[in-house]
N, C-alpha and C. Protein backbone atom coordinates (compact mmCIF):
# COMPACT_ATOMS: atom_id res chain seq x y z
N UNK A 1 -19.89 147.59 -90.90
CA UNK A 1 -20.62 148.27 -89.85
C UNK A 1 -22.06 148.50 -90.30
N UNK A 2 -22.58 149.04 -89.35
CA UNK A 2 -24.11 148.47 -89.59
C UNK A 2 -24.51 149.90 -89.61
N UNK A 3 -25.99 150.60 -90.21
CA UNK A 3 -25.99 151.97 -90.15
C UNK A 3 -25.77 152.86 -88.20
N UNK A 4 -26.34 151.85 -87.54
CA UNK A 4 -26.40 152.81 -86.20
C UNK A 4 -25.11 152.74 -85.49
N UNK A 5 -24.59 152.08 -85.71
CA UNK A 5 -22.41 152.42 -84.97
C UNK A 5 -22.01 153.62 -86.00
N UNK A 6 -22.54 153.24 -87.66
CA UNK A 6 -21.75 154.47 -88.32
C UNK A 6 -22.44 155.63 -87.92
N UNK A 7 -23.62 155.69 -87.49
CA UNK A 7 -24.29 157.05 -87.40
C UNK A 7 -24.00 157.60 -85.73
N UNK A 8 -23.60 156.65 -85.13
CA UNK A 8 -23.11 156.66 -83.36
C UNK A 8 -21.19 157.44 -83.96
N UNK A 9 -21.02 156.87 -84.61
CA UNK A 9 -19.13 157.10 -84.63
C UNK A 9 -19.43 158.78 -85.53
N UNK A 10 -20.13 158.86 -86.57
CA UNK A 10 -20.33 160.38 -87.12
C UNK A 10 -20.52 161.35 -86.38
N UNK A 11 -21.84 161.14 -85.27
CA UNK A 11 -22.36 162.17 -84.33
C UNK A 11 -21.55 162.43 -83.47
N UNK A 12 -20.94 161.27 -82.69
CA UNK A 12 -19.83 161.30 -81.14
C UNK A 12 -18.25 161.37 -81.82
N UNK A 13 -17.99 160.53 -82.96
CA UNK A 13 -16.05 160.47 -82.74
C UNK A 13 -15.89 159.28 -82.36
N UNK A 14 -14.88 159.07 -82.19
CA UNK A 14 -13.58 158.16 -81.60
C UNK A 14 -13.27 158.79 -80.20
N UNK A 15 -13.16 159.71 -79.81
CA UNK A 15 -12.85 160.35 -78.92
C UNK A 15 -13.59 160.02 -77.95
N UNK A 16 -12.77 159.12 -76.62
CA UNK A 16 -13.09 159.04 -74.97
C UNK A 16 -13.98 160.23 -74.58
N UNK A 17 -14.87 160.32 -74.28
CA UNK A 17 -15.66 161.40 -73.43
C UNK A 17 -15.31 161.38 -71.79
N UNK A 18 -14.84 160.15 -71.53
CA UNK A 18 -14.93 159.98 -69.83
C UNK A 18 -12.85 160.35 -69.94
N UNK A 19 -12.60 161.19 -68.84
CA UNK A 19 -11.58 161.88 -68.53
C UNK A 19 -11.17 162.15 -67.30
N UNK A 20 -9.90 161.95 -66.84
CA UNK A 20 -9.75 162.49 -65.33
C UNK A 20 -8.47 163.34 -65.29
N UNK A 21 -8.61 164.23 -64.69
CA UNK A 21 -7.80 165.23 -64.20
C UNK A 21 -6.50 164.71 -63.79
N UNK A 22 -5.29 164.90 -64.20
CA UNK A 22 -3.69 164.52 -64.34
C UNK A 22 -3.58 164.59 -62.39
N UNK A 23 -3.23 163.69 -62.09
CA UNK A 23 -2.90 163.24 -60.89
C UNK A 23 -3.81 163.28 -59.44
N UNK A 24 -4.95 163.11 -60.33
CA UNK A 24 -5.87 162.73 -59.46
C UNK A 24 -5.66 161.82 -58.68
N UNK A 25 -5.67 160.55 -59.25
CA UNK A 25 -5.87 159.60 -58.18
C UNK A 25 -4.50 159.05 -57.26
N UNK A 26 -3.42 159.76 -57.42
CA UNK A 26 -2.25 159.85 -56.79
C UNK A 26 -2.66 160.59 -55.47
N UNK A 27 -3.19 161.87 -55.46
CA UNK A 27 -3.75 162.29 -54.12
C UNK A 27 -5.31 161.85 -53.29
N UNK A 28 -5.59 161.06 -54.48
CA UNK A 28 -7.52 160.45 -53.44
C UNK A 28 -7.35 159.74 -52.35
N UNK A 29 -6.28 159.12 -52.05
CA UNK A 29 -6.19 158.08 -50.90
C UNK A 29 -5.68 159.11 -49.69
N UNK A 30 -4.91 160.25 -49.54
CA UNK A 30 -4.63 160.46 -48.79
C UNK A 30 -5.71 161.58 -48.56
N UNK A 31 -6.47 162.09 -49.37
CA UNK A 31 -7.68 162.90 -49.15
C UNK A 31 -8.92 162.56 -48.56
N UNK A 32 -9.00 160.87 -48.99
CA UNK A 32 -10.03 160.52 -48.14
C UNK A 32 -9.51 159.99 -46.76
N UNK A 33 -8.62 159.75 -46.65
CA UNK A 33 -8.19 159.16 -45.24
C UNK A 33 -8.24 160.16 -44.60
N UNK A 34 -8.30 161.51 -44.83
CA UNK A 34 -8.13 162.77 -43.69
C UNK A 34 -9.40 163.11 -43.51
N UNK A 35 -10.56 163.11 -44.38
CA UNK A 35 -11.85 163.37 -44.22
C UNK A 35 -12.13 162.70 -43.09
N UNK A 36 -12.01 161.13 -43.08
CA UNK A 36 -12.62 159.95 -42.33
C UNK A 36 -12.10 160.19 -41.09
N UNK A 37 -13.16 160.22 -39.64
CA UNK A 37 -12.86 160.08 -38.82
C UNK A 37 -13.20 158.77 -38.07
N UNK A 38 -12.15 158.24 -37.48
CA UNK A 38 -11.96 156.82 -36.91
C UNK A 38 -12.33 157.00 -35.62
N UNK A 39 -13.81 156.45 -35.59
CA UNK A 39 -14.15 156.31 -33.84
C UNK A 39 -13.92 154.90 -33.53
N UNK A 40 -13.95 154.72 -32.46
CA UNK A 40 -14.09 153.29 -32.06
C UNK A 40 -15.52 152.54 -31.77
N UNK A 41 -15.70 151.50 -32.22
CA UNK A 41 -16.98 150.85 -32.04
C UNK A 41 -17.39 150.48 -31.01
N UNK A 42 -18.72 150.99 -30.80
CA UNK A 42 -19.73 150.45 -29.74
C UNK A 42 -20.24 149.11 -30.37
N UNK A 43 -20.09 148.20 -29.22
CA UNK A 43 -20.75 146.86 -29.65
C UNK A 43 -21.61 146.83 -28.84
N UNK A 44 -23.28 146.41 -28.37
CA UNK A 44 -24.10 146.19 -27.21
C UNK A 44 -23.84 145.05 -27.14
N UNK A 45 -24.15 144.92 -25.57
CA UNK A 45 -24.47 143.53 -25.16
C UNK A 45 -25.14 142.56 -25.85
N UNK A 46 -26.30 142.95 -26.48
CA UNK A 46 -26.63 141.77 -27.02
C UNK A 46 -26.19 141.19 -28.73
N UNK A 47 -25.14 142.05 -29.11
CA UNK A 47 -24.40 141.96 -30.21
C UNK A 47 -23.59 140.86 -29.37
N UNK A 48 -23.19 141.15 -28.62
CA UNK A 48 -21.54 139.99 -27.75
C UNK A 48 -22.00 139.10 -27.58
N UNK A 49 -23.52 138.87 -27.15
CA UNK A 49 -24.03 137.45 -26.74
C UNK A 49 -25.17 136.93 -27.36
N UNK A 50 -25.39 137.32 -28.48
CA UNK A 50 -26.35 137.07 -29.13
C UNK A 50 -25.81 135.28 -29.80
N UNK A 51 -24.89 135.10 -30.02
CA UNK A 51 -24.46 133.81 -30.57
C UNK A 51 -24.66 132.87 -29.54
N UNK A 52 -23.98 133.11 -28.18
CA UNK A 52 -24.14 132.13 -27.06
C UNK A 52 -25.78 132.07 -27.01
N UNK A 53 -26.56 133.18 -26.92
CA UNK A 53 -27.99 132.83 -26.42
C UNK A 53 -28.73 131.71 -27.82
N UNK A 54 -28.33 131.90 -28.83
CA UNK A 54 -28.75 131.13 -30.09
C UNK A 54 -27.86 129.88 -29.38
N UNK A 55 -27.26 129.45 -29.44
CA UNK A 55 -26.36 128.30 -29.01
C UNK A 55 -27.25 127.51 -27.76
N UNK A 56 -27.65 128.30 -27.31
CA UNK A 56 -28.45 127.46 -26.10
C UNK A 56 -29.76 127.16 -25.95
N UNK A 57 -30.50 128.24 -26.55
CA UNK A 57 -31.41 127.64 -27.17
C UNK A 57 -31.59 126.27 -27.87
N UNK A 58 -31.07 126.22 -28.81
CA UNK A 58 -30.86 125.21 -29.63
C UNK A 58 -30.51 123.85 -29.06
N UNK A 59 -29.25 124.02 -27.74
CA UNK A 59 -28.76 122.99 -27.09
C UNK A 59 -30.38 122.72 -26.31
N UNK A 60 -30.98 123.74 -25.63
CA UNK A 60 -32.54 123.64 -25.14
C UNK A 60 -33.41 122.10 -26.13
N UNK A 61 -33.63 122.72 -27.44
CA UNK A 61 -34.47 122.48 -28.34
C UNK A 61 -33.63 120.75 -28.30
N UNK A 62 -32.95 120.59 -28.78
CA UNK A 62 -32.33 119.55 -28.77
C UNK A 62 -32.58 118.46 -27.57
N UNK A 63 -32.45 119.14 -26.61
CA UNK A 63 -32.09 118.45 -25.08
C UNK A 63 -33.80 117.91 -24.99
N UNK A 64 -34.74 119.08 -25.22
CA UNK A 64 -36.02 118.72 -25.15
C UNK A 64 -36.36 117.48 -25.72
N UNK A 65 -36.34 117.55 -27.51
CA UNK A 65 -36.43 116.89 -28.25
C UNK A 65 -36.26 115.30 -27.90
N UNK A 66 -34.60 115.01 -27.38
CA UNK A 66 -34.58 114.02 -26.85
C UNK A 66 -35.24 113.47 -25.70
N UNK A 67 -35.33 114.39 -24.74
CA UNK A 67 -36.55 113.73 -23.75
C UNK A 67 -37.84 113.13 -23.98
N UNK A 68 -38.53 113.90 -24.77
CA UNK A 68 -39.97 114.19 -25.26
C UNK A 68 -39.77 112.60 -26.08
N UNK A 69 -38.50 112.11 -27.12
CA UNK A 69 -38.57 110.93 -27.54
C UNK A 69 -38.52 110.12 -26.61
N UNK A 70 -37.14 109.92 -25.89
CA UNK A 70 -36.77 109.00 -24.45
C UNK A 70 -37.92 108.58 -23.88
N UNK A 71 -39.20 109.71 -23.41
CA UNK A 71 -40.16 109.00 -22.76
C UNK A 71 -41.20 108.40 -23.49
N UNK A 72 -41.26 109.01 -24.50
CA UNK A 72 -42.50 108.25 -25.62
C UNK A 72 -42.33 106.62 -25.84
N UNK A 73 -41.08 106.38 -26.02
CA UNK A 73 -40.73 105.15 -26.38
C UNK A 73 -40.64 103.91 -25.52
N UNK A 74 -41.44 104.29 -24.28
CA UNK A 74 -41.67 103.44 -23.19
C UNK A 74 -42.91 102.71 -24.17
N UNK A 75 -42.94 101.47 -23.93
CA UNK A 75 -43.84 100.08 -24.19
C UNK A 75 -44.82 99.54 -23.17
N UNK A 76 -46.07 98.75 -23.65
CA UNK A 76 -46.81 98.32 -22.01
C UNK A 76 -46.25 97.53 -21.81
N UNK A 77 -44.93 96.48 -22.74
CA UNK A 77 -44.48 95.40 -22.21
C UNK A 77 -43.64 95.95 -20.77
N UNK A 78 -43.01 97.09 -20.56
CA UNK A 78 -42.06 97.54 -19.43
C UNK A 78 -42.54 97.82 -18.40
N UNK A 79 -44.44 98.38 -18.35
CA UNK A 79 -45.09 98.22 -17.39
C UNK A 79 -45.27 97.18 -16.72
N UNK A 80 -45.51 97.40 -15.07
CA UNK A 80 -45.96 96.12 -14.29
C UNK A 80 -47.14 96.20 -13.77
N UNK A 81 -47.98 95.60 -13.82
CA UNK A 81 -49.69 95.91 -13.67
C UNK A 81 -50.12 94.78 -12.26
N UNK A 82 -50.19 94.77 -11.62
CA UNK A 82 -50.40 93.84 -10.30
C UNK A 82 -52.51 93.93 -10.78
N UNK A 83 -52.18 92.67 -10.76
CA UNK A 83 -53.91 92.48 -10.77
C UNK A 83 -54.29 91.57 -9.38
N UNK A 84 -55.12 91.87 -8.70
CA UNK A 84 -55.98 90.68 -7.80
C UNK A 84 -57.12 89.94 -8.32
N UNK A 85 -57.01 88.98 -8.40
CA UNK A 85 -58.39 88.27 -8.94
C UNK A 85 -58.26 86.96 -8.23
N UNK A 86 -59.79 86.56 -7.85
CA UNK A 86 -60.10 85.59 -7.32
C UNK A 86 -60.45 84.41 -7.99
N UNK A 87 -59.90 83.58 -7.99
CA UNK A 87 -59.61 82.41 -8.98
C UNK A 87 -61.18 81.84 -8.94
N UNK A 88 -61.69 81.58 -8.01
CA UNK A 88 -63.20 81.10 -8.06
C UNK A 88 -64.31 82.03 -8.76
N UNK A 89 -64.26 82.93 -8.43
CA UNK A 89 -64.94 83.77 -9.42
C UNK A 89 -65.03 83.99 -11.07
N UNK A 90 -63.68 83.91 -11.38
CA UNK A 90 -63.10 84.51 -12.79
C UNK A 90 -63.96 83.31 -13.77
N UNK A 91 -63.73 81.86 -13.09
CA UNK A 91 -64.25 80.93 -14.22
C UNK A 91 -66.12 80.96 -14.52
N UNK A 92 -67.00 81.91 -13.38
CA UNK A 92 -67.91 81.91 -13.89
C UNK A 92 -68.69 83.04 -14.68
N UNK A 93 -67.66 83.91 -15.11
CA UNK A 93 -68.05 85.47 -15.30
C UNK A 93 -67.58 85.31 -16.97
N UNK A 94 -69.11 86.00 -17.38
CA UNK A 94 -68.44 85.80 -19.08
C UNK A 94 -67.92 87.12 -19.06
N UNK A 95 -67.94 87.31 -20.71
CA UNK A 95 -66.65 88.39 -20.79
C UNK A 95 -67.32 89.81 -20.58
N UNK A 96 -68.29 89.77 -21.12
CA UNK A 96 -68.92 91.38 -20.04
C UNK A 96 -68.82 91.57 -18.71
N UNK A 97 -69.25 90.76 -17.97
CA UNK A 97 -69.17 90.38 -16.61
C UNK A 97 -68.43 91.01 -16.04
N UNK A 98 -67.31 90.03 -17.06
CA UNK A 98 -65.41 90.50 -16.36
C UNK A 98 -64.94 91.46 -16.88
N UNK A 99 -65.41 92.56 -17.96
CA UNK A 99 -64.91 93.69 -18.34
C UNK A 99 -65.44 94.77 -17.23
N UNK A 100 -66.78 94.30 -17.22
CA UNK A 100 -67.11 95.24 -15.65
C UNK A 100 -66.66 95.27 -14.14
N UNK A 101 -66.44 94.08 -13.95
CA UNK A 101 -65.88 93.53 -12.78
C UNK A 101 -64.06 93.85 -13.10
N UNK A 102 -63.54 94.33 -14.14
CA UNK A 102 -61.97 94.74 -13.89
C UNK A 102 -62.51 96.35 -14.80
N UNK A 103 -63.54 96.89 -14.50
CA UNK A 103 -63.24 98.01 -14.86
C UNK A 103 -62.56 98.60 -15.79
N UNK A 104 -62.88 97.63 -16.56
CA UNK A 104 -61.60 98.14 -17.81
C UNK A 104 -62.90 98.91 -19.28
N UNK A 105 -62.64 99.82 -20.00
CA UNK A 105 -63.23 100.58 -20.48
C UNK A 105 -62.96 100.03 -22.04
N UNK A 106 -63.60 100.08 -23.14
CA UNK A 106 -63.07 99.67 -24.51
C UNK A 106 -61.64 99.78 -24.89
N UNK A 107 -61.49 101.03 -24.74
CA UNK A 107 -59.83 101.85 -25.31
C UNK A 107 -58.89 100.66 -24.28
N UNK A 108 -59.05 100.42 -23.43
CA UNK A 108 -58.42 99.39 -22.60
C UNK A 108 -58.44 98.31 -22.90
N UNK A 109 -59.75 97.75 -23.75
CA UNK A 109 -59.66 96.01 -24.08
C UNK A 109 -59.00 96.08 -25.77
N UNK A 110 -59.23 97.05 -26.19
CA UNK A 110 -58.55 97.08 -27.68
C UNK A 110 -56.58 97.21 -27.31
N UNK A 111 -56.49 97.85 -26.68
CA UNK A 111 -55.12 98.25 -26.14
C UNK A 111 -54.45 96.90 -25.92
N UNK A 112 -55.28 96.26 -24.65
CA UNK A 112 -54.70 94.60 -24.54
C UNK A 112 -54.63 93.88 -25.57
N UNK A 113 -55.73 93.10 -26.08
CA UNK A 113 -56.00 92.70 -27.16
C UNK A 113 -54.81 93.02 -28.28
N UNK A 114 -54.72 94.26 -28.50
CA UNK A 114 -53.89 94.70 -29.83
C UNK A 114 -52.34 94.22 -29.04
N UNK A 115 -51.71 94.23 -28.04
CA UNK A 115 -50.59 93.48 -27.58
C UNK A 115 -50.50 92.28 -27.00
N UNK A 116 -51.46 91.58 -27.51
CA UNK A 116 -51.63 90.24 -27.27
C UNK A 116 -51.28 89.25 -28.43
């Protein structure tokens, strides 16, 4: 042993300090059960439905989600674009000409172009 257990066992003993009274805990259960009074629980409404409203949300978030993809993923190939053009004209118009004459704006000729 080392000096501070022998100088802990000299000062204190061997002797348990912690102690309980002879048949204590034979009567605690029925002592606390008589203290306790048993009400019945109030639950609110939004305790009862707080799971369904999370549940639908979510089915929300979800349902969105998929739409918001569904329509994004439309292509210009699925578009149908009806153009009129006059065949006599078109062969003498260079390409400025004809970017003005179809009204089409940069973001529009890069757009074609890039799916061409």
């Amino acid at each position: 042993m080392n000096n501070e257990e022998q100088y802990i066992l000299n000062r204190c003993g061997k002797q348990n300090p912690f102690t309980v009274p002879e048949g204590y805990f034979d009567s605690l259960r029925t002592e606390l059960m008589q203290r306790v009074e048993v009400k019945p629980k109030d639950v609110s409404l939004w305790k009862r439905w707080r799971g369904y409203v999370a549940a639908a949300c979510m089915v929300g978030v979800v349902a969105g989600v998929a739409t918001y993809i569904g329509f994004g993923s439309e292509t210009t190939e699925n578009k149908h674009v009806a153009v009129n053009v006059k065949t006599s004209n078109v062969d003498n118009l260079s390409e400025d000409e004809y970017a003005d004459y179809t009204m089409l704006d940069n973001d529009d000729i890069y757009s074609l172009l890039a799916n061409n």
